[in-house]
N, C-alpha and C. Protein backbone atom coordinates (compact mmCIF):
# COMPACT_ATOMS: atom_id res chain seq x y z
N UNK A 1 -33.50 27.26 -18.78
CA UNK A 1 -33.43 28.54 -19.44
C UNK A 1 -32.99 29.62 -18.47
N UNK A 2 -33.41 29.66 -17.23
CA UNK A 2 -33.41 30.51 -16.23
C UNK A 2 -31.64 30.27 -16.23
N UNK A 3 -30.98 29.36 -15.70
CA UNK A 3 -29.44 28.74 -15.85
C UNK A 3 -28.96 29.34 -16.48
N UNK A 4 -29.25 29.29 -18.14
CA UNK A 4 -28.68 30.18 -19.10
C UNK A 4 -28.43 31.65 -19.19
N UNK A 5 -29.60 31.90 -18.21
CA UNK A 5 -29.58 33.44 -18.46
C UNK A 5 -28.16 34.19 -17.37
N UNK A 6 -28.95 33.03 -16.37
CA UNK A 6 -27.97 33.72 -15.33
C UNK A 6 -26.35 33.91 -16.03
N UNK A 7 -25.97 32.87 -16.77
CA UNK A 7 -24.43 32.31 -17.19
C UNK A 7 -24.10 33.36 -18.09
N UNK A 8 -25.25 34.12 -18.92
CA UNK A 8 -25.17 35.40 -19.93
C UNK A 8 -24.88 36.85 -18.66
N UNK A 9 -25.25 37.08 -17.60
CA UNK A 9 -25.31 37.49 -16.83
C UNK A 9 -24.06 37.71 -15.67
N UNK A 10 -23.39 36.65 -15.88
CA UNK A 10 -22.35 36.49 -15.05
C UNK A 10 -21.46 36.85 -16.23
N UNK A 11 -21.29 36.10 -17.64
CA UNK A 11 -20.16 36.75 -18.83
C UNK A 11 -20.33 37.74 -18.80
N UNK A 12 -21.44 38.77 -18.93
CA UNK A 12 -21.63 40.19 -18.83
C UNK A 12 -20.61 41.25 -17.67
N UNK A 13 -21.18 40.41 -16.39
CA UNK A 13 -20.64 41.25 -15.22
C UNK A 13 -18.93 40.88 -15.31
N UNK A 14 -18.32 39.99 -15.85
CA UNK A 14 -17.25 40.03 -15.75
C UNK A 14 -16.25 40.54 -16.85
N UNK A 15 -17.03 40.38 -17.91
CA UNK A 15 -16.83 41.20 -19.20
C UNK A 15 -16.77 42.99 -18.79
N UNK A 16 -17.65 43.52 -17.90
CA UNK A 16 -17.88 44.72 -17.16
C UNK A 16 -16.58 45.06 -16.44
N UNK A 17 -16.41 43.60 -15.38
CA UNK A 17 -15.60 44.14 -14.31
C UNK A 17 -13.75 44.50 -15.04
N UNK A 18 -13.40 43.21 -16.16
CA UNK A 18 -12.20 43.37 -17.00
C UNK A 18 -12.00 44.30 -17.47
N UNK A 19 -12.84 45.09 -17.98
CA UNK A 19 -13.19 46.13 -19.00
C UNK A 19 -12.88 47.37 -18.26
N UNK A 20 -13.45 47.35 -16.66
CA UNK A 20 -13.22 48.55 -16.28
C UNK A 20 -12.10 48.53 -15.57
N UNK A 21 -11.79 47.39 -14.81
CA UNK A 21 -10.36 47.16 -14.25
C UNK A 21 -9.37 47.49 -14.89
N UNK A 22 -9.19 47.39 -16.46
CA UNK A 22 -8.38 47.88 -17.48
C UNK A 22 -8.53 49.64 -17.87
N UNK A 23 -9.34 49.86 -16.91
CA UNK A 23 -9.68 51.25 -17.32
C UNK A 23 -10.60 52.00 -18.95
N UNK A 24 -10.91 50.43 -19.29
CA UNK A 24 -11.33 51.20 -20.57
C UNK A 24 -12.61 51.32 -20.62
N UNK A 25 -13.55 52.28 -21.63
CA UNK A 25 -14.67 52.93 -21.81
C UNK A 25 -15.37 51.52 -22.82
N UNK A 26 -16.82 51.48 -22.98
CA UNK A 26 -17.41 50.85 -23.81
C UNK A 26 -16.84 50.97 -25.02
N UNK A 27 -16.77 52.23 -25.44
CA UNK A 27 -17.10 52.84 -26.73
C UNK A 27 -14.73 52.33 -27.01
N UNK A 28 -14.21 52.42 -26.53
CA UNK A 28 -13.06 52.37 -26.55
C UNK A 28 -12.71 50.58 -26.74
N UNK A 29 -13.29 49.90 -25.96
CA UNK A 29 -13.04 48.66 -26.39
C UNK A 29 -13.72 47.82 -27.67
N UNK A 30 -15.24 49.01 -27.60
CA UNK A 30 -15.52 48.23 -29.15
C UNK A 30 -14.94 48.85 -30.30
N UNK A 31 -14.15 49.80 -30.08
CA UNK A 31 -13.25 50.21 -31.30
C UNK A 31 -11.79 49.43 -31.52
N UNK A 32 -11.58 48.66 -30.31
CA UNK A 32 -10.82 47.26 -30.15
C UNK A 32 -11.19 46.16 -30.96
N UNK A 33 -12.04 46.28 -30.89
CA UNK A 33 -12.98 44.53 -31.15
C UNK A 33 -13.61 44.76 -32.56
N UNK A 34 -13.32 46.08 -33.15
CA UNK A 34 -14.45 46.24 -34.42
C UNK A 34 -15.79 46.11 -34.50
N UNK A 35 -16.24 46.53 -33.62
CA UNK A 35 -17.80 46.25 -33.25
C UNK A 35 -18.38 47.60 -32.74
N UNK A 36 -19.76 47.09 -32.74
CA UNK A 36 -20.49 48.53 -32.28
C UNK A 36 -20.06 48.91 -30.77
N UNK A 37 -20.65 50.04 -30.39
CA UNK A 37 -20.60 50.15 -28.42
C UNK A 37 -21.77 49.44 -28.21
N UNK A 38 -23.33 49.81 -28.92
CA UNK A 38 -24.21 48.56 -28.78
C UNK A 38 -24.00 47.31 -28.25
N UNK A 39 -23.03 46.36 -29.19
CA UNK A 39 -23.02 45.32 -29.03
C UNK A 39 -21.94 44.73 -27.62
N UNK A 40 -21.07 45.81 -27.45
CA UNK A 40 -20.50 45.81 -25.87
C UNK A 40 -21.66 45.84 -25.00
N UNK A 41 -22.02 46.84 -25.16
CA UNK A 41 -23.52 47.02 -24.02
C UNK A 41 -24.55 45.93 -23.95
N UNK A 42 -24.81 45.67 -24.66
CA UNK A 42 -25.33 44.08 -25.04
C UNK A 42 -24.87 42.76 -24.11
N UNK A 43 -24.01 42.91 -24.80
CA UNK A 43 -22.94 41.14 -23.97
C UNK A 43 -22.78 42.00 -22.54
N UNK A 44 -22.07 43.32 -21.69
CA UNK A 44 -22.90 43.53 -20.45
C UNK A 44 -23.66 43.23 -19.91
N UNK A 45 -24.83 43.74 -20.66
CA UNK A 45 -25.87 43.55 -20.22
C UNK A 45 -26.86 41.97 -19.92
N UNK A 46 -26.18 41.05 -20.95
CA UNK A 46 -26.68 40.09 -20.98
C UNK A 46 -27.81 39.58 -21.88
N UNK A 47 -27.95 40.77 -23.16
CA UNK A 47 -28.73 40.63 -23.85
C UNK A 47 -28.58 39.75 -24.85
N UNK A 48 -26.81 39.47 -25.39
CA UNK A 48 -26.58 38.95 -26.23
C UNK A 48 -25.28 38.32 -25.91
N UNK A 49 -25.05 37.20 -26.54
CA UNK A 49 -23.57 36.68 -26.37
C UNK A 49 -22.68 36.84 -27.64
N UNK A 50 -21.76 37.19 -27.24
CA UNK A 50 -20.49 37.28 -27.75
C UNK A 50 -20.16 36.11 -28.94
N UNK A 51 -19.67 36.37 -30.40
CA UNK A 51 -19.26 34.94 -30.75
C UNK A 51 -18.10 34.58 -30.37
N UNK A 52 -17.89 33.20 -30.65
CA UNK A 52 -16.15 32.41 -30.39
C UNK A 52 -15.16 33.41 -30.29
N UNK A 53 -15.73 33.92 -32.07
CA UNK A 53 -14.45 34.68 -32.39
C UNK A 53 -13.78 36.04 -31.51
N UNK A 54 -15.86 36.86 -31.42
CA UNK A 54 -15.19 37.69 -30.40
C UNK A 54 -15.27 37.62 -29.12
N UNK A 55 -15.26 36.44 -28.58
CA UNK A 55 -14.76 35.86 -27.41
C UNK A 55 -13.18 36.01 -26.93
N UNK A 56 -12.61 35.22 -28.30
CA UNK A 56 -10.92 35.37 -28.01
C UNK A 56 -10.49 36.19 -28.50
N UNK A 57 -11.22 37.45 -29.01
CA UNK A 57 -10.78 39.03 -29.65
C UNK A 57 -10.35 39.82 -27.56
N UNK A 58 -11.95 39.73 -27.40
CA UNK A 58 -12.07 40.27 -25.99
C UNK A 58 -11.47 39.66 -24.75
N UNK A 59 -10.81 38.14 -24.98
CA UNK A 59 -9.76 37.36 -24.08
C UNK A 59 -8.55 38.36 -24.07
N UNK A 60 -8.22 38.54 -25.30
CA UNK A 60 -6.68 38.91 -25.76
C UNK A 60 -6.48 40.12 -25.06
N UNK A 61 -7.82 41.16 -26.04
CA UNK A 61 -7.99 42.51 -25.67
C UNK A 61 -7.78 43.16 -24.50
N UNK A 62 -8.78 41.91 -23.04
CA UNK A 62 -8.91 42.40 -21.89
C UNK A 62 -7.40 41.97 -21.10
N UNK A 63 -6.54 41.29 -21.89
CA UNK A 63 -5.46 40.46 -20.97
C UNK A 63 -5.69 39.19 -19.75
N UNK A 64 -6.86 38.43 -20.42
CA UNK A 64 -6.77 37.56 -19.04
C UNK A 64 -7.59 36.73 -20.29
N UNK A 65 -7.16 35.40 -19.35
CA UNK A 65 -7.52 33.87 -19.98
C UNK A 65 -8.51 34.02 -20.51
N UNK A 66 -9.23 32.92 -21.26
CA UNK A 66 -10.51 32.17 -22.06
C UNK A 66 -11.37 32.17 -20.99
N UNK A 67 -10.52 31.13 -19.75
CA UNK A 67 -11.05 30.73 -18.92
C UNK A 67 -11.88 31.54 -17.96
N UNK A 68 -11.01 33.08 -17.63
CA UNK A 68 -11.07 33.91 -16.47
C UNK A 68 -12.40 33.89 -16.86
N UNK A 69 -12.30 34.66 -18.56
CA UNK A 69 -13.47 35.71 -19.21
C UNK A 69 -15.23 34.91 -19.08
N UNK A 70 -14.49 33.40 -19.26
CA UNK A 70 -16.17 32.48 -19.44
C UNK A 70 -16.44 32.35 -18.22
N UNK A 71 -15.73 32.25 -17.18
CA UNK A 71 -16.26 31.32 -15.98
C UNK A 71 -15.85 29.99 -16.19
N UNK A 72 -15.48 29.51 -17.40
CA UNK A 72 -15.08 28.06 -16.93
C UNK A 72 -14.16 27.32 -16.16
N UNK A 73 -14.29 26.27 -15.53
CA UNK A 73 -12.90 26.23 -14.43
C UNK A 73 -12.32 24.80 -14.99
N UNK A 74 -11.14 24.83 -15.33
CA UNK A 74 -10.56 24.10 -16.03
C UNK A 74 -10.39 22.68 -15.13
N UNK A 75 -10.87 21.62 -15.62
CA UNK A 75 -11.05 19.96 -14.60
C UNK A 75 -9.32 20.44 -14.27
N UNK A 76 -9.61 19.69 -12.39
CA UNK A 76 -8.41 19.44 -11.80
C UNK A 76 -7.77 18.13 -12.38
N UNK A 77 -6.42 18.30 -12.68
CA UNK A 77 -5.88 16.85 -12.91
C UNK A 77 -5.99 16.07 -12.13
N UNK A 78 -6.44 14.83 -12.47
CA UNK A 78 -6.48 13.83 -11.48
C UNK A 78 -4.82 14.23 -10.70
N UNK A 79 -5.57 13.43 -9.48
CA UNK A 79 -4.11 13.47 -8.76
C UNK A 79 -3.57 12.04 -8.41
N UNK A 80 -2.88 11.50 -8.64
CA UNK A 80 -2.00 10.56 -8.24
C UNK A 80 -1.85 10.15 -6.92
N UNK A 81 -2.54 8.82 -6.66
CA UNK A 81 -2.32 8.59 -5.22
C UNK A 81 -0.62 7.23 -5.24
N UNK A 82 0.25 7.67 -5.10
CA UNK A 82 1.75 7.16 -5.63
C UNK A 82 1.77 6.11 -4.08
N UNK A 83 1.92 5.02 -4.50
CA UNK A 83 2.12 4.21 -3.45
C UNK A 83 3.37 4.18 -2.80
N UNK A 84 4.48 3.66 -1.70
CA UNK A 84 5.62 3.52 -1.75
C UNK A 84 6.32 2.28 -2.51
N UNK A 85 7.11 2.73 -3.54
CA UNK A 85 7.51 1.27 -3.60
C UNK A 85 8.32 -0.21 -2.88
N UNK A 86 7.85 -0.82 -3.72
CA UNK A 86 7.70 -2.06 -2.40
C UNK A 86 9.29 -2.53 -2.45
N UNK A 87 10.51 -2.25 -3.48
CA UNK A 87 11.73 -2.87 -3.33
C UNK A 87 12.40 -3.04 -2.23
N UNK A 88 12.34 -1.87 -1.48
CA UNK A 88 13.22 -1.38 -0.45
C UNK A 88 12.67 -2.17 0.49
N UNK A 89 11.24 -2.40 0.51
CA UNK A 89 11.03 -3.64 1.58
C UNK A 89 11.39 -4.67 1.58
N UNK A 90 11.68 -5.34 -0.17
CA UNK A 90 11.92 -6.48 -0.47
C UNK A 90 13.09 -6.67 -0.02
N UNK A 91 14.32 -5.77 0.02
CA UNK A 91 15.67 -5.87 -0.01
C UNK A 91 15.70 -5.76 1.50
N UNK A 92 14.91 -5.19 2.39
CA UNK A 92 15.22 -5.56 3.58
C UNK A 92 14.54 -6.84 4.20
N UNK A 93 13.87 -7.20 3.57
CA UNK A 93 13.36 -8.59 3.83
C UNK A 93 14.48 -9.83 3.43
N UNK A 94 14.69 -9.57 2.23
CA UNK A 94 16.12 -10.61 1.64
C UNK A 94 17.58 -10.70 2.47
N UNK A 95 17.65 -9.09 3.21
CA UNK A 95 18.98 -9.14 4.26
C UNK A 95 18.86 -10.37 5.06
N UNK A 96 18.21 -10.43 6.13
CA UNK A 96 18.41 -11.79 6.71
C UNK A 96 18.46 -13.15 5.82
N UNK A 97 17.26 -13.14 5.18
CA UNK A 97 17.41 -14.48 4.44
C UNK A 97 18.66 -14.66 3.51
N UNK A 98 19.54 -14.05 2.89
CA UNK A 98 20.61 -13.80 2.41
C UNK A 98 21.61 -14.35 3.89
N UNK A 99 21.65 -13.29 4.74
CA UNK A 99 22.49 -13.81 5.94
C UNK A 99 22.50 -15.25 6.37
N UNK A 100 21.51 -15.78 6.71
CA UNK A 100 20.42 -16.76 7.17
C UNK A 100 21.46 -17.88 6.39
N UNK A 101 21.12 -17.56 4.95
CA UNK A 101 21.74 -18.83 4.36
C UNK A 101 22.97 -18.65 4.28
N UNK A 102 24.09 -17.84 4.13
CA UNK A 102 25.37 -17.97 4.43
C UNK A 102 25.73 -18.66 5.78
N UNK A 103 24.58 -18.21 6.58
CA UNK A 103 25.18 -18.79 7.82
C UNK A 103 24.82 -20.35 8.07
N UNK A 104 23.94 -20.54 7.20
CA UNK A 104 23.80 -22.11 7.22
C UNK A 104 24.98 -22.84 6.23
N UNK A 105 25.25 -21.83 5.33
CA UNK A 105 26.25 -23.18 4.43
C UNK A 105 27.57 -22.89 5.18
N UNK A 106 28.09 -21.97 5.78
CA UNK A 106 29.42 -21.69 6.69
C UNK A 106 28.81 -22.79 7.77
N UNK A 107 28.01 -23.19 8.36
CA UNK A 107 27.76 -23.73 9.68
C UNK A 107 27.48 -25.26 8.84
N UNK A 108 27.32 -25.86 8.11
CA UNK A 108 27.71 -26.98 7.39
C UNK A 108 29.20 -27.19 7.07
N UNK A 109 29.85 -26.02 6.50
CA UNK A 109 31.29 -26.34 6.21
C UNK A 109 32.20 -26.47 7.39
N UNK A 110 31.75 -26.14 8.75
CA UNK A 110 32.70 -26.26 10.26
C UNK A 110 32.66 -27.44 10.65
N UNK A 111 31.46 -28.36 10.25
CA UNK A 111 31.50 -29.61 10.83
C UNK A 111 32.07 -30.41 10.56
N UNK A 112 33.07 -31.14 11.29
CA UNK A 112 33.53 -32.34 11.06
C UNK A 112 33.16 -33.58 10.42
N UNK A 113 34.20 -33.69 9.24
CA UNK A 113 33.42 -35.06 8.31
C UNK A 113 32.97 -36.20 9.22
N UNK A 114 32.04 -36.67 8.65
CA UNK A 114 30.85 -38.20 9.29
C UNK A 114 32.23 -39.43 9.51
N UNK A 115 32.95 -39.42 8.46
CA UNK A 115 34.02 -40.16 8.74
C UNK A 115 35.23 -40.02 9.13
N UNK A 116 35.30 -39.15 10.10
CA UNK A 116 36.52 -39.37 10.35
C UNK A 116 36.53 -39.25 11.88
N UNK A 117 37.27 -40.01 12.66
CA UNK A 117 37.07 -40.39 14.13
C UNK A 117 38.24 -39.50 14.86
N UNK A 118 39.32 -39.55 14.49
CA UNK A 118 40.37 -38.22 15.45
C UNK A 118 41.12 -38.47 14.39
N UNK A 119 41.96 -37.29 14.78
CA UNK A 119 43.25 -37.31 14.00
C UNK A 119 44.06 -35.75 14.34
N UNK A 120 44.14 -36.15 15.62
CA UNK A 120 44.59 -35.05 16.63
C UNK A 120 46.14 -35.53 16.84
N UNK A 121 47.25 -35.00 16.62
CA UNK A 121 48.43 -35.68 17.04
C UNK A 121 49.17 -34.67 18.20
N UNK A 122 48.21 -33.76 18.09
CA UNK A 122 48.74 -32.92 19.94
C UNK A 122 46.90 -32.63 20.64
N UNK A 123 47.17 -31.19 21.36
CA UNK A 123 46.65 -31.02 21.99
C UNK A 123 45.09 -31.19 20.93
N UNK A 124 43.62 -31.24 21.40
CA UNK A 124 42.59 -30.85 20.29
C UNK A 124 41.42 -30.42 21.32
N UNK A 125 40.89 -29.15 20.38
CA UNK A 125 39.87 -28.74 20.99
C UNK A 125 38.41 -29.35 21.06
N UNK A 126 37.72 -29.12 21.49
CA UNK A 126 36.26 -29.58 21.90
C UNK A 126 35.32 -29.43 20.78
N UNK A 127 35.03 -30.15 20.02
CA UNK A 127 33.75 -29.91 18.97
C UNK A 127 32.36 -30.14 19.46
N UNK A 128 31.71 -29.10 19.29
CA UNK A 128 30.20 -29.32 19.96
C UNK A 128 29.24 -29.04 19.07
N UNK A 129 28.71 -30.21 18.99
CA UNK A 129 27.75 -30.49 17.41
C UNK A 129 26.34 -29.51 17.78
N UNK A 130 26.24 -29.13 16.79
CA UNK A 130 24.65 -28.56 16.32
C UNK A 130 24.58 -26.71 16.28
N UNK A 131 23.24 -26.53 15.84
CA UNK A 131 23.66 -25.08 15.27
C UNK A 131 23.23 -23.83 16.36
N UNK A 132 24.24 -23.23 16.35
CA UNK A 132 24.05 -21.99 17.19
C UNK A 132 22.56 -21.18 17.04
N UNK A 133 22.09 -20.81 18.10
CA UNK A 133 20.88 -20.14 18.43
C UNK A 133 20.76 -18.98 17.62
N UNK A 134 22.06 -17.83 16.94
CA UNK A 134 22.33 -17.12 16.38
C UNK A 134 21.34 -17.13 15.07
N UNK A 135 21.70 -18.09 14.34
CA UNK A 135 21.51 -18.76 13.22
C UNK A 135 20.08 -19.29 12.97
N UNK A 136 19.73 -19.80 14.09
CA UNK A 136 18.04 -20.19 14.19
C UNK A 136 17.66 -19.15 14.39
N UNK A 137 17.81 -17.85 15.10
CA UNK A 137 16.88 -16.13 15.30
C UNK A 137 16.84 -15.59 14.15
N UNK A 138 18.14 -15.80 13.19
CA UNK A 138 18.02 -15.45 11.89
C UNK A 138 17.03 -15.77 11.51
N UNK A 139 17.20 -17.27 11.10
CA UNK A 139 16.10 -18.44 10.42
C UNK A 139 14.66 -17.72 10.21
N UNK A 140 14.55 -17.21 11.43
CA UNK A 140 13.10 -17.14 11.84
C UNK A 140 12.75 -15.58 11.22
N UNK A 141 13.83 -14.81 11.75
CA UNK A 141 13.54 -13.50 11.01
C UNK A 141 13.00 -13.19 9.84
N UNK A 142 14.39 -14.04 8.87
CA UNK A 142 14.01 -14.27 7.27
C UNK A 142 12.57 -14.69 7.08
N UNK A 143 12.16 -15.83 7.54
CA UNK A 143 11.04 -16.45 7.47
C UNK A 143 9.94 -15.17 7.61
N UNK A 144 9.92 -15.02 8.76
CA UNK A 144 8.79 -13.85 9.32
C UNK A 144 9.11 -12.62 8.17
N UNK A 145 9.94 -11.91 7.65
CA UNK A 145 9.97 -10.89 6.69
C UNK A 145 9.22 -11.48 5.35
N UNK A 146 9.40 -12.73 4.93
CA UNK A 146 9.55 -13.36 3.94
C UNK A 146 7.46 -13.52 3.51
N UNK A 147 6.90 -13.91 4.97
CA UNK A 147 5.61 -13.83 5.50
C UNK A 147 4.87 -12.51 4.86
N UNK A 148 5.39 -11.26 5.61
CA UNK A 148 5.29 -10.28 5.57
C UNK A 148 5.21 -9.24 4.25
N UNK A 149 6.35 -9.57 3.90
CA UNK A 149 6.43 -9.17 2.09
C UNK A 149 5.46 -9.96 1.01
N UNK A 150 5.51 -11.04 1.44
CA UNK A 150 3.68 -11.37 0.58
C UNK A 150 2.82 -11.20 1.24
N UNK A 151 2.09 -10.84 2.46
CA UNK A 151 1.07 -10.88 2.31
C UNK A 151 0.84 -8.93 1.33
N UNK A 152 2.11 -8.08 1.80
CA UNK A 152 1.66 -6.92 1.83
C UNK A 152 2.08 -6.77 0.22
N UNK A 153 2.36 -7.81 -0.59
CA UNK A 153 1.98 -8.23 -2.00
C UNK A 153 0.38 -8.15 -2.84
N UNK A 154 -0.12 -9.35 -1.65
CA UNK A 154 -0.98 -9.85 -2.04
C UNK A 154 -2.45 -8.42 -1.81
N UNK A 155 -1.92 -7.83 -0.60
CA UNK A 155 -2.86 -6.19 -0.15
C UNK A 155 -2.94 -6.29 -1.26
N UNK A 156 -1.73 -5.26 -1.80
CA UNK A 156 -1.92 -4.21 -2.52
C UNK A 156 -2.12 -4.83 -4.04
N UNK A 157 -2.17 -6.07 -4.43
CA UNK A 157 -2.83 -6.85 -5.63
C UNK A 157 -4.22 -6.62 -5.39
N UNK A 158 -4.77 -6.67 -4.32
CA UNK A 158 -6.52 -6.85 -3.98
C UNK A 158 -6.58 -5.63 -3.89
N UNK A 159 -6.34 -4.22 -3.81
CA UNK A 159 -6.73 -3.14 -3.89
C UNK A 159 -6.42 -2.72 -5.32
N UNK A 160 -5.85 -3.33 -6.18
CA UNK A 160 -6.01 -3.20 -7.84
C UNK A 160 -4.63 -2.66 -8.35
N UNK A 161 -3.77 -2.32 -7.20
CA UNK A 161 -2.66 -1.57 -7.34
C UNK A 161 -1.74 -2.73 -8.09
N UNK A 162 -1.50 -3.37 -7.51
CA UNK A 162 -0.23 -4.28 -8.75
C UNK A 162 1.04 -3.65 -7.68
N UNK A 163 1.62 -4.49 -6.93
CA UNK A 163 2.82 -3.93 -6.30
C UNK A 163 4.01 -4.26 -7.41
């Protein structure tokens, strides 16, 4: 009860402070509102509250919100905690492995068929079997990104987010 009063008390004083900030007299705003000066002096004072109606008579009247006039403070919108999205990781994770495998099916297509023994009729260069180190650092890259992009899948699944 004590709560209540105070909250009649605080609509009052700010009902007061609008009222005079606007420069106007009791007797001048309840000839606004169609009401007695009494009943201004009243809701001041804290004796009585205001109805709905002339709640949003005396919103309008005084020029400031519902909100200003009650004290109520309108809920903050939730705020959005926006994750980064995860594509741009994906697509830099797929660069190597994309590379990776071009460079394995180009490094299959250089090798010399299983059957065939020479067939050099001048000078011939040196073929040296097996795959460049290049190609295996890739390998491994892809792999290791590939690691990487699920587990930081699997995070942000266990924190409820859904990547």
């Amino acid at each position: 009860m004590r709560q209540n009063s105070s909250e009649e008390n605080a609509l009052g004083a700010r009902i007061r402070a609008l009222r005079t900030a606007r420069q106007l007299s009791q007797e001048a705003l309840a000839e606004r509102l169609d009401v007695s000066r009494q009943a201004v002096t009243r809701w001041e004072s804290g004796a009585a509250k205001p109805s709905t109606a002339n709640l949003l008579a005396l919103a309008a009247c005084l020029e400031a919100p519902l909100e200003e006039l009650t004290g109520a403070v309108p809920p903050a919108p939730p705020q959005e905690t926006r994750r980064p999205p995860v594509w741009p990781q994906a697509a830099l994770c797929a660069l190597p492995a994309v590379l990776a495998l071009l460079g394995w099916v180009l490094e299959g297509r250089s090798r010399v068929p299983a059957d065939v023994i020479g067939y050099a009729d001048g000078p011939a260069d040196l073929w040296v079997q097996g795959v460049p180190w290049p190609l295996w650092l890739l390998t491994a890259a892809a792999v290791l990104c590939a690691i990487l992009a699920v587990r930081r899948c699997l995070r942000a699944r266990r924190k409820g987010g859904g990547a």
